[in-house]
Protein backbone atom coordinates (compact mmCIF):
# COMPACT_ATOMS: atom_id res chain seq x y z
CA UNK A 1 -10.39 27.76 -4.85
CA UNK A 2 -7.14 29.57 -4.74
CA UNK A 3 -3.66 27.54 -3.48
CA UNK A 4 -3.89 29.23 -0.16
CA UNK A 5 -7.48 28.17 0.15
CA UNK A 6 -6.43 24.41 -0.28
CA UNK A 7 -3.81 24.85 2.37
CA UNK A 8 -6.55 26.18 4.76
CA UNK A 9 -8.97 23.10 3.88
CA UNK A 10 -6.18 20.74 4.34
CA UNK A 11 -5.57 22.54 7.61
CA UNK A 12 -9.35 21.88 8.41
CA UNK A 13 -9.34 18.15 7.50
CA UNK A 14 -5.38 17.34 8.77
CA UNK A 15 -6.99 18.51 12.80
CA UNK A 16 -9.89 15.94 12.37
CA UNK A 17 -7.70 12.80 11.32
CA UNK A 18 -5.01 13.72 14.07
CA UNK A 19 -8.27 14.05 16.35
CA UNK A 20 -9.03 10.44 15.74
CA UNK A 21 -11.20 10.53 12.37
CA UNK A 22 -10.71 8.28 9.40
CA UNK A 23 -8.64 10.08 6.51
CA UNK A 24 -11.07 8.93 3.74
CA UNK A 25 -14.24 9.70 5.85
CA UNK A 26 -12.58 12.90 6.95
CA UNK A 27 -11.92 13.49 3.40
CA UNK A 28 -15.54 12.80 1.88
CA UNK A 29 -17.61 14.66 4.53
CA UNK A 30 -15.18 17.53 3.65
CA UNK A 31 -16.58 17.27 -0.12
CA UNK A 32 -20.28 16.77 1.16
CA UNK A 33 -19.94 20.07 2.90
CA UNK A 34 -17.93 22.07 -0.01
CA UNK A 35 -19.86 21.99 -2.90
CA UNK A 36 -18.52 24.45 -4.50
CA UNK A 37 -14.72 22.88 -4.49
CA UNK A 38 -14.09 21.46 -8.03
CA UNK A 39 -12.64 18.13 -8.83
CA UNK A 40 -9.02 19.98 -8.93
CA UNK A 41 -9.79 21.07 -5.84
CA UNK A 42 -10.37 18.21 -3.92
CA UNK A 43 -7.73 16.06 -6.02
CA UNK A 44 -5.15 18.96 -4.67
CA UNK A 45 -6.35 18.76 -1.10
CA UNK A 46 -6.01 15.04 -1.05
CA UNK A 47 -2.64 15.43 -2.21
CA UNK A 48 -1.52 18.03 0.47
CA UNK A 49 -3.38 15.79 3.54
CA UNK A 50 -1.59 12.68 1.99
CA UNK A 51 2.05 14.20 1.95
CA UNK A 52 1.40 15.71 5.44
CA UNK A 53 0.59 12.58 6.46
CA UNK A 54 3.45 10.20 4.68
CA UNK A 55 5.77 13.10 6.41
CA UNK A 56 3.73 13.51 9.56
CA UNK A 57 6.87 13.46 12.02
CA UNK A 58 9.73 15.30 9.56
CA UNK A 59 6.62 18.38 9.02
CA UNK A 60 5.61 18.64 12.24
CA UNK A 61 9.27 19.05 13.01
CA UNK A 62 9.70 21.36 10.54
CA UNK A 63 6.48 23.69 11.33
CA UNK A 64 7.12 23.36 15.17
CA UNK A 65 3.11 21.74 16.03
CA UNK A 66 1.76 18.59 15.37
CA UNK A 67 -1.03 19.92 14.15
CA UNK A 68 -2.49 21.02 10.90
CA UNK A 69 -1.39 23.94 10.95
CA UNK A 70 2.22 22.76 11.67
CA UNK A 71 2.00 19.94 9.34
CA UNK A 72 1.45 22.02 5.97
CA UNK A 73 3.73 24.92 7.58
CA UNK A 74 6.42 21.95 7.46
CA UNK A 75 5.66 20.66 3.79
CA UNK A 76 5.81 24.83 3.05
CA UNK A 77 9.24 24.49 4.33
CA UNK A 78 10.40 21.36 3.25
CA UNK A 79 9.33 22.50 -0.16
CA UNK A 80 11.45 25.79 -0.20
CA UNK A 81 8.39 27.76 -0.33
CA UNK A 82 7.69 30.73 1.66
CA UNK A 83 4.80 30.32 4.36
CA UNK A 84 4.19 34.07 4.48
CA UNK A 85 3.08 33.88 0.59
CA UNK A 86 -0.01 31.17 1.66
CA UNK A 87 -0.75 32.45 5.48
CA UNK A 88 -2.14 35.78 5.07
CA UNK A 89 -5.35 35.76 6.51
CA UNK A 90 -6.74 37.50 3.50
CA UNK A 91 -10.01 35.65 2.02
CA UNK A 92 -9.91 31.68 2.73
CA UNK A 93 -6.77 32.10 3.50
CA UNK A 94 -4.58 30.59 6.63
CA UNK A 95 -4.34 33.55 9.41
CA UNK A 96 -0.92 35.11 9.69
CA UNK A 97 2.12 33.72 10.92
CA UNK A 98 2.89 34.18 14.38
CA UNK A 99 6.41 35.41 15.24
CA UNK A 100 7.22 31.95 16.55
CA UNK A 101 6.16 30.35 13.53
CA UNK A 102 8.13 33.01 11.18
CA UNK A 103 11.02 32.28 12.90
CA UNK A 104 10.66 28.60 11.90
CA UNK A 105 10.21 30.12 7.89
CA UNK A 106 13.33 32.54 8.12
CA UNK A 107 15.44 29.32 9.55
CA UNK A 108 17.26 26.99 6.93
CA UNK A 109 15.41 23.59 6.72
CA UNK A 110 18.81 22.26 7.03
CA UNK A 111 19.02 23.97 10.13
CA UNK A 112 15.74 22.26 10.96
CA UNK A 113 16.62 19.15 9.74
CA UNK A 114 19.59 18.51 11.66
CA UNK A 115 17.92 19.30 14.62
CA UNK A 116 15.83 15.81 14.26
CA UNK A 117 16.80 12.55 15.44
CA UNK A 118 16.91 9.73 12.73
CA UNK A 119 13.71 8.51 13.58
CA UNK A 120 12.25 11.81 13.36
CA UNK A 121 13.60 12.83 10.14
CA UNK A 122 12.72 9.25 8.27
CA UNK A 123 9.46 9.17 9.67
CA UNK A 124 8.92 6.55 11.47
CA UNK A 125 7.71 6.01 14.84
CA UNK A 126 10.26 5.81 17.76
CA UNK A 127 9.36 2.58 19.29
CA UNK A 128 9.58 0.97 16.05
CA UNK A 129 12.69 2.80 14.63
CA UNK A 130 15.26 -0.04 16.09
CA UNK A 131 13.31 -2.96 14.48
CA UNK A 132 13.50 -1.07 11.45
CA UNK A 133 16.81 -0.56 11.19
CA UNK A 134 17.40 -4.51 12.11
CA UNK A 135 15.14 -5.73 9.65
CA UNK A 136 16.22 -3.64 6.89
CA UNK A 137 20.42 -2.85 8.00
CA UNK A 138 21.27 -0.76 5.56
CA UNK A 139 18.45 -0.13 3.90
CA UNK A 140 16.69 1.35 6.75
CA UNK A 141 16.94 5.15 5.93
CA UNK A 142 16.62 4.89 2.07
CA UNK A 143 13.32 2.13 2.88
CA UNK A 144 11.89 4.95 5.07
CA UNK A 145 12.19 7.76 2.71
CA UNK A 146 10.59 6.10 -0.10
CA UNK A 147 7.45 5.68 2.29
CA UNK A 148 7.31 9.35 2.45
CA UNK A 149 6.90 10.26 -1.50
CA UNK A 150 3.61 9.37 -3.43
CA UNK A 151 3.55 5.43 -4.69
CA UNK A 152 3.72 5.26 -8.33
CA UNK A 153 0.31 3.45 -10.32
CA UNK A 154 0.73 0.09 -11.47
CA UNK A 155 -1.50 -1.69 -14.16
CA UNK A 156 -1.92 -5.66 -14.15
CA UNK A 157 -1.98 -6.88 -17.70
CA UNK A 158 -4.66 -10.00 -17.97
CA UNK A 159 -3.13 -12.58 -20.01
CA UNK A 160 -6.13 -13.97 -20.54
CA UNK A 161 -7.60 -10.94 -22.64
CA UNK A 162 -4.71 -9.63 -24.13
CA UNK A 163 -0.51 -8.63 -24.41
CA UNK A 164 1.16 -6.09 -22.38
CA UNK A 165 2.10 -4.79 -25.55
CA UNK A 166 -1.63 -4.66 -27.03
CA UNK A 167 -2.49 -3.13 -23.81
CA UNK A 168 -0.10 -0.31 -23.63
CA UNK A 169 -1.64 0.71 -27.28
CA UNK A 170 -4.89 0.35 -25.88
CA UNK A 171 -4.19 2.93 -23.35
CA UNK A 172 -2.44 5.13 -25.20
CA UNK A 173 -5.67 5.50 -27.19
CA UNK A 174 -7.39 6.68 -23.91
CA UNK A 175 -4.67 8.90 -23.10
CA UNK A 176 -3.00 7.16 -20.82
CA UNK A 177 0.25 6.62 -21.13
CA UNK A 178 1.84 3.15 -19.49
CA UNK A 179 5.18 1.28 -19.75
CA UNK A 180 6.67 -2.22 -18.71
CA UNK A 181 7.90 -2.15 -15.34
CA UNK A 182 11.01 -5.01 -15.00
CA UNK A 183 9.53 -6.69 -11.82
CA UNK A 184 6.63 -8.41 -13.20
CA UNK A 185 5.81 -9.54 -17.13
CA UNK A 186 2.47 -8.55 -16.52
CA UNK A 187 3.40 -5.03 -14.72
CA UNK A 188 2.69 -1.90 -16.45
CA UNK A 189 3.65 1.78 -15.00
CA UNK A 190 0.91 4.00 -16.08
CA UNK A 191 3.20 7.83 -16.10
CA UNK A 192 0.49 9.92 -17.63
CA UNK A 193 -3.55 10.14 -17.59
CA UNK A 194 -3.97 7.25 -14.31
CA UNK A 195 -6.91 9.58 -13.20
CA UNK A 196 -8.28 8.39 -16.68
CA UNK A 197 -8.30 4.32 -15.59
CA UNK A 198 -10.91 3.63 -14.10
CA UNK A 199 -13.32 5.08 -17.00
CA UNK A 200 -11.30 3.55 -20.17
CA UNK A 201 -12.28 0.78 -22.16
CA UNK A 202 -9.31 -1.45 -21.58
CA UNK A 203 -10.32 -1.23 -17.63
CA UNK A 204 -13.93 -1.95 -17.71
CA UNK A 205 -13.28 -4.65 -20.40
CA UNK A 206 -10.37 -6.45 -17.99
CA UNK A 207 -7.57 -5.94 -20.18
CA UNK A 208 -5.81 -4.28 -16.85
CA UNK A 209 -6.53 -4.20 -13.92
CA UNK A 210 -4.98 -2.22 -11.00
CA UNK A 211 -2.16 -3.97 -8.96
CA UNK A 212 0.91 -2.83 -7.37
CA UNK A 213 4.34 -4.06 -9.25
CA UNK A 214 5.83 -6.08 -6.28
CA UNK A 215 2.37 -7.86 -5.77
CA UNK A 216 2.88 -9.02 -9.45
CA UNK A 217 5.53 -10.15 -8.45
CA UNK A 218 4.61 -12.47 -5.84
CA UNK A 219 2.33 -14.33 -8.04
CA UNK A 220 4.67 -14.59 -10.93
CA UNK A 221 7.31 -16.41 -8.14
CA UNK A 222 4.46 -18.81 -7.14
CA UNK A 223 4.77 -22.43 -8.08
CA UNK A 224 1.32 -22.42 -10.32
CA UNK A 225 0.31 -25.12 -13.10
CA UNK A 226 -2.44 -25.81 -15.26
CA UNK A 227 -4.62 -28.05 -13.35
CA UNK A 228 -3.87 -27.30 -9.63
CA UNK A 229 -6.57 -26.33 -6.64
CA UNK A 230 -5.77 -23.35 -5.57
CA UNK A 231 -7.13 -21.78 -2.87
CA UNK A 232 -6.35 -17.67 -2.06
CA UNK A 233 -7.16 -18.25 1.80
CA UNK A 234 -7.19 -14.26 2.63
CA UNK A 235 -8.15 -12.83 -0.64
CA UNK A 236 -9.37 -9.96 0.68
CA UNK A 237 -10.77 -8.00 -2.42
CA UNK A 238 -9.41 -10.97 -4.76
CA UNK A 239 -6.59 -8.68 -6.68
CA UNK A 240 -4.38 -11.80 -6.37
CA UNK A 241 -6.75 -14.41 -7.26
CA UNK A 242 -7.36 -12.92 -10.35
CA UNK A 243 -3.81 -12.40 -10.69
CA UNK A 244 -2.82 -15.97 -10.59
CA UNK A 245 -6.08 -17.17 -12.51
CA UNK A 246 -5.05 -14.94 -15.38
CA UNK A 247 -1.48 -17.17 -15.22
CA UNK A 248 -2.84 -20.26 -15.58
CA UNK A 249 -6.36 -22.52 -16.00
CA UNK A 250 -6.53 -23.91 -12.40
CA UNK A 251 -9.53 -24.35 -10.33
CA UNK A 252 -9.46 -20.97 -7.74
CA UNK A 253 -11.21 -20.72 -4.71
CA UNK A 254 -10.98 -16.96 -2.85
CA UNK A 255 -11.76 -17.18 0.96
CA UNK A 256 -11.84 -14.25 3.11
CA UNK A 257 -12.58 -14.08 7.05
CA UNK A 258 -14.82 -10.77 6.15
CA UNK A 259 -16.84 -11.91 3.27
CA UNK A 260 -17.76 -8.39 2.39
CA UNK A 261 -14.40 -7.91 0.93
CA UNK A 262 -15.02 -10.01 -1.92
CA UNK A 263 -18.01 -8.78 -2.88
CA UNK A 264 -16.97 -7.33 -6.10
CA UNK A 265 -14.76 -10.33 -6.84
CA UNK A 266 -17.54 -12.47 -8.85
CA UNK A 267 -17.93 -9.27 -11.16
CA UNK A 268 -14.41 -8.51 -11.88
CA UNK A 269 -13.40 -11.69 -12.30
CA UNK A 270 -16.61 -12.09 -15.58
CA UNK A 271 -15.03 -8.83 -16.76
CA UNK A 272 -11.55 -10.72 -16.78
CA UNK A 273 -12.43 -14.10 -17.98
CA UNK A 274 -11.59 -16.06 -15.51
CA UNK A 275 -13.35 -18.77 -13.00
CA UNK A 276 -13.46 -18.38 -9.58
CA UNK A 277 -15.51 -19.84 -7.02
CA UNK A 278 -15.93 -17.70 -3.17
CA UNK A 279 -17.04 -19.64 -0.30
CA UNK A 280 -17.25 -19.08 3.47
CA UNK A 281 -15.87 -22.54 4.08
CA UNK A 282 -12.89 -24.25 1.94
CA UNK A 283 -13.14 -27.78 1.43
CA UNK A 284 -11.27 -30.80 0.89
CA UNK A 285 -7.10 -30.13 0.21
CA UNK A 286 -5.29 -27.49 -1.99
CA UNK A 287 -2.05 -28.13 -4.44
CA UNK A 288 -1.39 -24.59 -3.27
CA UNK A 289 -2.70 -22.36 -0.41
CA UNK A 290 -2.07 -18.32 -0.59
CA UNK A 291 -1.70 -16.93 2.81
CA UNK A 292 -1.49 -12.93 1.91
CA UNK A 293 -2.01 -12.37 5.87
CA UNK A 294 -3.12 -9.16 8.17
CA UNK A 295 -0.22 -7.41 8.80
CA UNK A 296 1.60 -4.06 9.28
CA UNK A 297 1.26 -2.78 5.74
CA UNK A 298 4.55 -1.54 6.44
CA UNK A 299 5.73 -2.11 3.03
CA UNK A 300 3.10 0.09 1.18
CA UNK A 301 2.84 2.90 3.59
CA UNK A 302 3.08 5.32 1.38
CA UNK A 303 -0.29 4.47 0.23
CA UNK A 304 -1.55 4.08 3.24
CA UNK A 305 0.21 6.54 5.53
CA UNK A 306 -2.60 6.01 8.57
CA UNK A 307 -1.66 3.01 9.13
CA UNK A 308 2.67 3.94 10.45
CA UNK A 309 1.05 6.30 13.05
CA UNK A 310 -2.21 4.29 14.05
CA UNK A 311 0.50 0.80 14.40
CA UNK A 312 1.35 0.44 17.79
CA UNK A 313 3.52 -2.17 19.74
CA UNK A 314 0.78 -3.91 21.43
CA UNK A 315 -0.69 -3.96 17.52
CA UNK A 316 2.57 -5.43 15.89
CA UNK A 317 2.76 -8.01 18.47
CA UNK A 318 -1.26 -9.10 17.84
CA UNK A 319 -0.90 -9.97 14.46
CA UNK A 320 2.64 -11.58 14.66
CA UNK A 321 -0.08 -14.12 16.89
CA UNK A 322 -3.21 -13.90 14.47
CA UNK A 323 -0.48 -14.60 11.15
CA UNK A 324 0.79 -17.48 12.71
CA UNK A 325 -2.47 -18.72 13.62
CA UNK A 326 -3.42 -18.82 10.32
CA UNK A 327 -0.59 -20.93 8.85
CA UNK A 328 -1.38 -23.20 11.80
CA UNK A 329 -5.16 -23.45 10.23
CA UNK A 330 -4.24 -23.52 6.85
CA UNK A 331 -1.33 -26.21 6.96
CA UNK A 332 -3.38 -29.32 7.03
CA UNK A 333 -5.48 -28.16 3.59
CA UNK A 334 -2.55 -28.29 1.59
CA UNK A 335 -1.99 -31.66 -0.07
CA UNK A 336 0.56 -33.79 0.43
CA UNK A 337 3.49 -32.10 -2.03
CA UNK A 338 1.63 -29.05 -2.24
CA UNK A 339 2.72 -25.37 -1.19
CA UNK A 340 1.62 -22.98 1.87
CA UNK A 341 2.54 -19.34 0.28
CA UNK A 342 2.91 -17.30 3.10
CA UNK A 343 2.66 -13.34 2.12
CA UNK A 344 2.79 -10.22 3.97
CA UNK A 345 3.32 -6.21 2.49
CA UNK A 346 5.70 -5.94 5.31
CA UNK A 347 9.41 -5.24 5.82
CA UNK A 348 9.74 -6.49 9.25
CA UNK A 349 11.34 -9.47 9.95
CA UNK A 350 8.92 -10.21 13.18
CA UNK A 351 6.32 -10.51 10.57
CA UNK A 352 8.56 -12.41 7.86
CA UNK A 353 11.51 -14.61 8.52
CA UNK A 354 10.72 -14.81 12.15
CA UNK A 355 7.15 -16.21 11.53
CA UNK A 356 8.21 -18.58 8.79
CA UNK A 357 11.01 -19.92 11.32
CA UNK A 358 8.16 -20.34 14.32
CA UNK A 359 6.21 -22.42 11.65
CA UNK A 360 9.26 -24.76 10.38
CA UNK A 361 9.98 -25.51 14.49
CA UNK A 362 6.10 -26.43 15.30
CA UNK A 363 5.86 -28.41 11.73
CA UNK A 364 8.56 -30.83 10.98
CA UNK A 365 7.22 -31.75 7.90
CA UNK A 366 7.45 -28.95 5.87
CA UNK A 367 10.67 -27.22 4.56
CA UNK A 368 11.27 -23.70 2.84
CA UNK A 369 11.17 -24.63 -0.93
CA UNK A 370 11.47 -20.62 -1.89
CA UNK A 371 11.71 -17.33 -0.33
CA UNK A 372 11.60 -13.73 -2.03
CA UNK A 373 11.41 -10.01 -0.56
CA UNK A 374 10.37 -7.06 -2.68
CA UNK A 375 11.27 -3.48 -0.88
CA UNK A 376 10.05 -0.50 -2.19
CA UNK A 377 13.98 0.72 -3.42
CA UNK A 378 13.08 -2.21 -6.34
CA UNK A 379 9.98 -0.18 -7.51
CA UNK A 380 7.15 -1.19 -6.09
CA UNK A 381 5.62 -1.45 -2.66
CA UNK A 382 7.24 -3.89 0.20
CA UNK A 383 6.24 -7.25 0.26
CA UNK A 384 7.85 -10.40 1.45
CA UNK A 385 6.93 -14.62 0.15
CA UNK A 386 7.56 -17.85 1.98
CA UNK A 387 6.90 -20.59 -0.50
CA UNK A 388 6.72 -23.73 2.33
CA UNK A 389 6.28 -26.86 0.90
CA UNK A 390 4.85 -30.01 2.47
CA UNK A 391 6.58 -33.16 2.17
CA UNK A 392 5.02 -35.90 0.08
């Protein structure tokens, strides 16, 4: 396919996901129905509906339509490329640029830019712009504009198998280049070959297994010993009860409220070594309780750009209700001295610090033993740990 033929097919698939359909599925039944698009193809079209996505307000903006068309005439522009070079109309090309639309082109994206309100021009919705800016002060803009580049790939090292140092030669024998990132001991930055991961030795033989920096980090801050119950309450796939059972030889129990998710978690967790036991119904009481709870994602957007324009206020406010619920159900199976880690990939304080304050009012018997916030200016994605510990 030529680079004005990717444009067009991003065009194609950018009008169904702003019609309501899934990115991935949107994505997939694209490749079902364009055989002949190579693997550089599609990896390139992914990358153009991603961007327009991560930028969907700022491009639109820019490009004058919320549309797809509008959207990848704005990342033209933002890029300091010139639209009339892609729409041509010639072959699979995008059809000419109206005279509207070449205006936009001939104009200065500075121009543009200053046109756009703040909101506008760091992406983020308007309704949720002014709890942004509280929760973050001044760290607002810079937090927003990290959400709109691509997140980098992060490596767990399992200390179980092997060294971050005997992994990164490992890799490097696959090609793929890695390097210690400082927020985790375990947290690798793979800069070269990551397409290469999921096929190289070191990955199907659980040396490393993928994991975002800052999540790392939450399970190097939590208070985990040799001998403990441990119970990952919303484990979802189980990346963090692997995580912590690759710290430490503890008995680990992964929950999940959609058992589906954890599916895969008996396998990977052979390939890594480590023990783990999934049920549908935790038992008796926990020296430690994970909570990583629903919530807004809005700290790892940039991986998952769908999920800034599909949040509503309505949404935000449902599961500040369904994450308190859950420390409410989960308080009385920690033991007496133990710990309820409460977790979010958020950077909103209505998910955060104001849930962990609801908690401490309704439960007098706990106190705050620990609390930690990760934004995505430190590296990795957003993510936010309550470490509330029961009094013996």
């Amino acid at each position: 396919m030529t680079p004005e033929a990717r444009v067009a097919a991003a065009i194609d698939i950018l009008d169904l996901i702003l019609g309501g359909e899934p990115a991935e599925k949107a994505l997939t039944a694209w490749a079902r129905r364009s055989r002949f698009a190579g693997s550089g193809d599609r990896a390139t079209i992914r990358d153009h509906v991603f961007d327009a996505l991560r930028c969907r307000r700022s491009h639109a903006a820019l490009g004058g339509a919320e549309t797809g068309r509008g959207l990848m005439l704005g990342a033209l522009i933002a890029a300091g490329q010139d639209p009339a070079g892609v729409f041509t109309g010639q072959g699979h090309a995008p059809a000419p640029l109206s005279a509207a639309e070449a205006g936009r082109a001939a104009t200065a994206p500075d121009t543009l830019s200053a046109a756009m309100t703040e909101a506008e021009a760091c992406d983020i919705p308007d309704w949720l712009w002014p709890q942004w800016q509280a929760s973050l002060g001044d760290r607002a803009a810079e937090t927003a504009k990290l959400q709109r580049s691509r997140a980098p790939v992060f490596l767990r090292v399992n200390l179980r198998r092997t060294s971050p140092a005997a992994a990164t030669r490992a890799l490097a024998d696959e090609g793929i280049v890695a390097i210690p990132h400082p927020l985790a001991d375990t947290a690798l930055e793979v800069t070269e070959g990551a397409r290469r991961i999921a096929g190289s030795a070191a990955y199907r033989e659980g040396l490393v297994e993928l994991q975002d920096a800052a999540s790392q980090a939450v399970t190097a801050a939590l208070p985990l010993a040799d001998g403990m119950r441990v119970l990952d309450y919303c484990a979802g796939g189980g990346g963090k009860t692997l995580a912590m059972a690759g710290r430490v030889r503890a008995g680990f129990t992964a929950h999940d409220a959609n058992p589906a998710r954890l599916n895969d978690l008996k396998p990977r967790a052979a390939r890594a070594g480590v023990p783990v036991t999934v049920t549908a119904r935790p038992e008796g009481r926990f020296d430690l309780v994970l909570c990583d709870v629903p919530c807004s994602g809005s700290g790892s957007w940039r991986r998952a750009p769908e999920g800034k324009w599909l949040l509503d206020r309505d949404g935000l406010d449902h599961l500040c209700e369904v994450q308190s619920a859950i420390l409410d159900r989960t308080a009385p199976m920690v033991a007496e001295g133990g710990t309820l880690a409460y977790v979010t990939c958020s950077v909103l304080n209505c998910e955060n610090d104001d849930r962990v304050a609801d908690f401490l009012s309704a439960h007098p018997g706990w106190r705050q033993a620990a609390r930690h916030q990760w934004l995505p200016g430190d590296g990795g994605d957003g993510f936010f740990l309550s470490c509330l510990k029961r009094r013996g």
